[in-house]
Protein backbone atom coordinates (compact mmCIF):
# COMPACT_ATOMS: atom_id res chain seq x y z
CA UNK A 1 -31.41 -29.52 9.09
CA UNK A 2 -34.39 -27.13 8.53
CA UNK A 3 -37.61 -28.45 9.14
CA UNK A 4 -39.84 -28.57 6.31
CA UNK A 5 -43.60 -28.06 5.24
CA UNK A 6 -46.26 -30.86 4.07
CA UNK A 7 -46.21 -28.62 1.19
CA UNK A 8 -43.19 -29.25 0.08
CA UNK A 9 -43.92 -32.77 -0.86
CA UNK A 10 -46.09 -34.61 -3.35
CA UNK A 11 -47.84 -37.42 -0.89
CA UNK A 12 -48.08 -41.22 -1.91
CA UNK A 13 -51.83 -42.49 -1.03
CA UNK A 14 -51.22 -46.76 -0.25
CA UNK A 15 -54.55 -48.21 0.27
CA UNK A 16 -54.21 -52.39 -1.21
CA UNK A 17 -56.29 -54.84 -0.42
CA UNK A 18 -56.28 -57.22 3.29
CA UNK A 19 -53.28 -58.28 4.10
CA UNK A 20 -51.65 -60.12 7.12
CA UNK A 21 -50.84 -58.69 10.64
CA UNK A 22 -46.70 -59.76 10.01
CA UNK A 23 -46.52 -58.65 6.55
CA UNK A 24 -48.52 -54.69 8.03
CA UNK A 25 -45.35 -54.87 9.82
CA UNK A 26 -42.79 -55.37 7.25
CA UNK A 27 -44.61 -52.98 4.98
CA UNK A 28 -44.40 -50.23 7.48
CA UNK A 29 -40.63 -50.75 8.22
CA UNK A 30 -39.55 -51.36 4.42
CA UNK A 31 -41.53 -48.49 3.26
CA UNK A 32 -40.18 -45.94 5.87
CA UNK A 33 -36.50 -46.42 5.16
CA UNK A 34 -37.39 -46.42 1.16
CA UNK A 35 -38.60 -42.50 2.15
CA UNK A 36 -35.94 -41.97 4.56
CA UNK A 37 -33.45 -42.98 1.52
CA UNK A 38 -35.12 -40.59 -1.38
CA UNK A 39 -36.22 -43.74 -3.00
CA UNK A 40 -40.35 -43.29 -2.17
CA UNK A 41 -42.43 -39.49 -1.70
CA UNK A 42 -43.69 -39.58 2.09
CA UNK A 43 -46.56 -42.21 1.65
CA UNK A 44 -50.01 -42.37 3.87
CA UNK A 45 -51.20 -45.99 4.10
CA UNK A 46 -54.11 -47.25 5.20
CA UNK A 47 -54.65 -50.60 5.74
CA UNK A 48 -56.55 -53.67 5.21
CA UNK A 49 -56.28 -56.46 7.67
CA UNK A 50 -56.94 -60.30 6.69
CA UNK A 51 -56.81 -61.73 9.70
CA UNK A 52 -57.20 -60.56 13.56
CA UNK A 53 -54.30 -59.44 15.88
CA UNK A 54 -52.53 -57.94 18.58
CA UNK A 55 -50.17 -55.44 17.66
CA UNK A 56 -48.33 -55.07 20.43
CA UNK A 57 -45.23 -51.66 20.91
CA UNK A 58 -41.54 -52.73 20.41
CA UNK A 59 -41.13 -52.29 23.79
CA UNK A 60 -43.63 -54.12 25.50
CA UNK A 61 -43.32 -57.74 27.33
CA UNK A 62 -45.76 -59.88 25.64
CA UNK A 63 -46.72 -61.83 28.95
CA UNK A 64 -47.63 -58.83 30.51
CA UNK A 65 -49.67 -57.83 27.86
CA UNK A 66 -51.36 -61.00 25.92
CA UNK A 67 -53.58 -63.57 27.33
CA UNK A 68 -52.12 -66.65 25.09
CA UNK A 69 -54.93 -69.18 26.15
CA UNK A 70 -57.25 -66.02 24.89
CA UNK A 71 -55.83 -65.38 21.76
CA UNK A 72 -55.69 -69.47 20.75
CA UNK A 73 -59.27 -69.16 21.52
CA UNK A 74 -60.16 -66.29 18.96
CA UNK A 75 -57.56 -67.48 16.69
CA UNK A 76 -55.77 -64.45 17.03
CA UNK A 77 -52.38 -63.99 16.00
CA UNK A 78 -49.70 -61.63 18.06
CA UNK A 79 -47.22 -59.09 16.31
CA UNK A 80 -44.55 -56.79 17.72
CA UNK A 81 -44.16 -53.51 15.70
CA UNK A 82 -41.03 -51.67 15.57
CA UNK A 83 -42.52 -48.76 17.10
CA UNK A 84 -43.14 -48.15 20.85
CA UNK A 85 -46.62 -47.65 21.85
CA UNK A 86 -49.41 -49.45 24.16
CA UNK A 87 -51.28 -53.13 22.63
CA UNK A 88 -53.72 -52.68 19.99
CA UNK A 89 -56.75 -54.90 19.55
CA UNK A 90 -57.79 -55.35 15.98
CA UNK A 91 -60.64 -57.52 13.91
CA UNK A 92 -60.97 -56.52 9.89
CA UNK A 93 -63.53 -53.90 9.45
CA UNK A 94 -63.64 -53.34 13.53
CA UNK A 95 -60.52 -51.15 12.91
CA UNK A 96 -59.32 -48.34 11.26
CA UNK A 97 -55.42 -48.16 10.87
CA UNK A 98 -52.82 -45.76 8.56
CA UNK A 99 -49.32 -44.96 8.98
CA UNK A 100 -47.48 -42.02 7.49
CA UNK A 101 -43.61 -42.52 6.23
CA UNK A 102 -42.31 -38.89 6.50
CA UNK A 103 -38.71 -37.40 5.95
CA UNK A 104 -37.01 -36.88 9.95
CA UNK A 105 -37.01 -32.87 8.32
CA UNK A 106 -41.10 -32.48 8.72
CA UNK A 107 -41.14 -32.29 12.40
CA UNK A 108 -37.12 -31.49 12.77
CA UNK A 109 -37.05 -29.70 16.17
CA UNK A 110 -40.34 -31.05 17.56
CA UNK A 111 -40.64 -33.36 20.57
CA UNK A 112 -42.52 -36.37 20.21
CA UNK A 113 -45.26 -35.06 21.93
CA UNK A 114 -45.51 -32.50 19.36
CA UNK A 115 -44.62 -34.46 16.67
CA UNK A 116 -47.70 -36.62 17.68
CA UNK A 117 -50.34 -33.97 17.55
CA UNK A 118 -48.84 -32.26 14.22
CA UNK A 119 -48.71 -35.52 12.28
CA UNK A 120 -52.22 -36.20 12.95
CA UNK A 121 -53.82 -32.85 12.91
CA UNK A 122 -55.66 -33.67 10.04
CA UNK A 123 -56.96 -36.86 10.76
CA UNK A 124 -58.75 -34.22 13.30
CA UNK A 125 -60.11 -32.20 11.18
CA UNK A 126 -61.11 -35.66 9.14
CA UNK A 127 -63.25 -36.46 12.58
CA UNK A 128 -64.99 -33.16 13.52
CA UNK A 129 -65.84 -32.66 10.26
CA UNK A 130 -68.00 -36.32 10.98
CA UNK A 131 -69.22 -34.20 13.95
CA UNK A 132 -67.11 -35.50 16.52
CA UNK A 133 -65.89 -33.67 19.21
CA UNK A 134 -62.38 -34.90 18.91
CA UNK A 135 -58.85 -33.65 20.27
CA UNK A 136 -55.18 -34.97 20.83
CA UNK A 137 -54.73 -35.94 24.50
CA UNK A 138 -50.78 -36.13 25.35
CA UNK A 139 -49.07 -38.41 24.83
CA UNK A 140 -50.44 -40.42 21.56
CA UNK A 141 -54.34 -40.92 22.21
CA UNK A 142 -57.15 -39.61 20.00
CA UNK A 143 -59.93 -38.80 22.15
CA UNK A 144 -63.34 -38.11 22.48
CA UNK A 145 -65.94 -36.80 24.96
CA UNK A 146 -67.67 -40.42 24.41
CA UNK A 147 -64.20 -42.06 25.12
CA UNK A 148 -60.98 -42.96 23.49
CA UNK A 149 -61.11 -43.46 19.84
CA UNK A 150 -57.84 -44.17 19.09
CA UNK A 151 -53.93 -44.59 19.69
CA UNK A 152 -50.52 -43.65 17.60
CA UNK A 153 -47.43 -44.48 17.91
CA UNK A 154 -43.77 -43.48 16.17
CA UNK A 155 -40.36 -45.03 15.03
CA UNK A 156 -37.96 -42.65 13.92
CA UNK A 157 -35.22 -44.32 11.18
CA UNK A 158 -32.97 -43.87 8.41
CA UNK A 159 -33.79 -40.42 7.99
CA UNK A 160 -37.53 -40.78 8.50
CA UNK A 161 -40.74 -41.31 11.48
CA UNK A 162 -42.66 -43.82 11.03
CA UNK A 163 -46.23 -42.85 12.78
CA UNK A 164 -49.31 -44.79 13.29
CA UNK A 165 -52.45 -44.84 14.78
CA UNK A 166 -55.29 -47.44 15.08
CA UNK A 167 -58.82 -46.20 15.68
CA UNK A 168 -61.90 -48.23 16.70
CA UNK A 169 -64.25 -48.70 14.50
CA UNK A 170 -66.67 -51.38 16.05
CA UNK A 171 -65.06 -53.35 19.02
CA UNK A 172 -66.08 -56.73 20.75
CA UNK A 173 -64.89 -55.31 23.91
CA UNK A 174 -65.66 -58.98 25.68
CA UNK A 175 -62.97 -60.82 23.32
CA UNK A 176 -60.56 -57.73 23.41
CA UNK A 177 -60.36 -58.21 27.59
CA UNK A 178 -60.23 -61.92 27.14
CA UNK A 179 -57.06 -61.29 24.76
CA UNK A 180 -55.81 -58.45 26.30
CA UNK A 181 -54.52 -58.62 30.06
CA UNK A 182 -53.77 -54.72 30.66
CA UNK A 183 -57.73 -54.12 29.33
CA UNK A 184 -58.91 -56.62 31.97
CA UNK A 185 -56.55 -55.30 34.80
CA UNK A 186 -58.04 -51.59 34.33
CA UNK A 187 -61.56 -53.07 33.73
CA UNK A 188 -61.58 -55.66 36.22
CA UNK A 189 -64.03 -54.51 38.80
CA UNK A 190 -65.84 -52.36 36.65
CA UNK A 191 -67.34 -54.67 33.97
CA UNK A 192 -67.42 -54.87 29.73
CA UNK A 193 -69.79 -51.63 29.79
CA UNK A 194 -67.08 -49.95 30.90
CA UNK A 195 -64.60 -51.18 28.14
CA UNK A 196 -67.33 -50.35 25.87
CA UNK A 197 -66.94 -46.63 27.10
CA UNK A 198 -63.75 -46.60 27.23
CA UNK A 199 -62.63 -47.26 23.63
CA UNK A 200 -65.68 -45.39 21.95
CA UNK A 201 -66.17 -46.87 18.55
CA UNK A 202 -66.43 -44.33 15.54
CA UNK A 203 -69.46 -46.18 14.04
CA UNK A 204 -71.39 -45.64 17.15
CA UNK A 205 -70.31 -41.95 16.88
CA UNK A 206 -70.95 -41.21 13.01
CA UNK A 207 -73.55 -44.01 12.03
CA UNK A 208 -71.18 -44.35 8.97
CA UNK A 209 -70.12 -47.34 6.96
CA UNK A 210 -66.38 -47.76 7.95
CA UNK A 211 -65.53 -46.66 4.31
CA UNK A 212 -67.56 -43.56 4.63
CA UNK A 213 -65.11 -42.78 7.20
CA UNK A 214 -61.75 -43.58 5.55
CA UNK A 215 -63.06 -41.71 2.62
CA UNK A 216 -63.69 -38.62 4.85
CA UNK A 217 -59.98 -38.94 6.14
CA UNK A 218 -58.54 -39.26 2.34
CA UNK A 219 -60.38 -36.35 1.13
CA UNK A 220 -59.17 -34.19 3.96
CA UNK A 221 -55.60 -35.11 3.39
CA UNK A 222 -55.80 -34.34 -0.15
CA UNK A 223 -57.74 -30.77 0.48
CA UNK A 224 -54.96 -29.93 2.70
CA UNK A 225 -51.92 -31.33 0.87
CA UNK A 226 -50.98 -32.99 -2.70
CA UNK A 227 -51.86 -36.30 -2.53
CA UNK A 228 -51.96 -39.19 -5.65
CA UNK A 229 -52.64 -42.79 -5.27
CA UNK A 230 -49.66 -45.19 -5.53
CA UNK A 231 -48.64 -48.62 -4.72
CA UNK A 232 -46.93 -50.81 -2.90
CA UNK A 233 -44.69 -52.35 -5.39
CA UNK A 234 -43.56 -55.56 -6.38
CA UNK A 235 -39.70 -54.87 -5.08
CA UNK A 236 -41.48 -53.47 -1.77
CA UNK A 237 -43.46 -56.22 -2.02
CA UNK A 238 -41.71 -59.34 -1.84
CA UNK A 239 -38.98 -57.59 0.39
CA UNK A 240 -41.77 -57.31 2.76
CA UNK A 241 -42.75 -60.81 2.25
CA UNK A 242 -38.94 -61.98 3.22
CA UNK A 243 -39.02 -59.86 6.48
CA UNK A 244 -42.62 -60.58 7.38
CA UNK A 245 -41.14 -64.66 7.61
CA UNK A 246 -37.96 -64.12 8.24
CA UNK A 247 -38.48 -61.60 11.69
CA UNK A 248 -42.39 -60.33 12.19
CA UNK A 249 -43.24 -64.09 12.23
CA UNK A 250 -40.96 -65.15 14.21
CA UNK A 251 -41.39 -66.02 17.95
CA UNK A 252 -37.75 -64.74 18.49
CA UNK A 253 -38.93 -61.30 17.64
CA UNK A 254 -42.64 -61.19 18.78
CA UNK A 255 -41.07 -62.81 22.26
CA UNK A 256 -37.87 -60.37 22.19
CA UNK A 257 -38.85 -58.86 25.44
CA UNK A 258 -40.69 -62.36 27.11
């Protein structure tokens, strides 16, 4: 295999309306393996989020990391992704989330920690252009001077990565450490000022209306690369919808490591 150039695709922008935490899941899988298999260009997606969530990595045991009495109390539903990865806290229009579906051949020969900083090199750019001081710190976080602002993470399958990061808008840091058990374990004798600091929202940052923001990253993509609006699909769609009920739903799955 060679490894290949942004260039040499035409890019799919996804960007539909809110939609729920199991069915982000499905989408992500389904439409990864639909650009590993030819059958979709390599597709940015940003999403819209109906409800709130924990995503948590597909590697992660969900008792370590979830406060269940916590997230009954915010009514907030827990998800396992199929991509490793730390717990992600996330409220609609608190968040800012995208993945990109990319042929295996774009960072053929890279090591993930490479692969991490080259897929989202742009979404850099995207950021300082904002004015903020922003840079890649090893393994997958998006960082600040101000803090964290954000974390990826990566599946590779069926000929393709799958890579994702979240990025904090606004954050209610109180409910994320009353949800979260590994944000209250670091935080613990320090205080909620210090989970403030430590996951520095962008709107604090920039001032800017969370679309203001996504808009910033979408026009930097497309200056650097070829990049059309597209869709989901119907197809895509309902096979989503199956796998969203029939596994991302599921305790089974979002239990699989207890």
């Amino acid at each position: 295999m060679t490894r290949t150039d942004w260039n040499d695709y035409d890019w799919e922008l996804i960007h539909e309306g809110p939609q729920p935490p199991a069915l982000h899941m499905a989408l992500d899988a389904i439409i990864t393996d639909e650009v590993g298999a030819g059958r979709r260009a390599p597709t940015l997606r940003i999403w819209e989020w109906s409800a709130p969530a924990v995503v948590i990595g597909r590697f992660q045991s969900l008792k370590n990391e979830v406060d269940p009495d916590g997230a009954r109390r915010h009514g907030i539903e827990v998800v396992r992704r199929v991509s490793g990865g730390g717990a992600m806290f996330i409220e609609p229009g608190n968040s800012i989330t995208y993945s990109l579906s990319v042929p295996q051949a774009l960072v053929h020969g890279m090591s993930f920690q490479e692969s991490y900083a080259f897929l989202d090199a742009w979404v850099l750019t995207a950021l300082q252009g904002l004015g903020i001081k922003a840079w890649y710190q090893p393994l997958n976080d998006i960082a600040s001077d101000i803090g964290k602002i954000g974390g990826a993470a990566q599946a590779r399958r069926s000929g393709a990565v799958l890579h994702h990061v979240t990025m904090s808008y606004d954050i209610d840091a109180d409910k994320m450490v009353e949800v979260l058990r590994i944000g209250r374990e670091k935080l613990s004798d320090k205080g909620t000022t210090s989970a403030k600091k430590r996951v520095d929202p962008l709107r604090t940052q920039t001032g800017l209306a969370r679309e203001a923001i996504i808009d910033r990253m979408v026009e930097t993509f497309a200056g650097l690369h070829r990049l059309t609006s597209g869709q989901v699909g119907s197809g895509t769609l309902a096979l989503a919808q199956a796998q969203a009920a029939d596994k991302f739903s599921t305790p089974e799955w979002t239990g699989v490591v207890p």
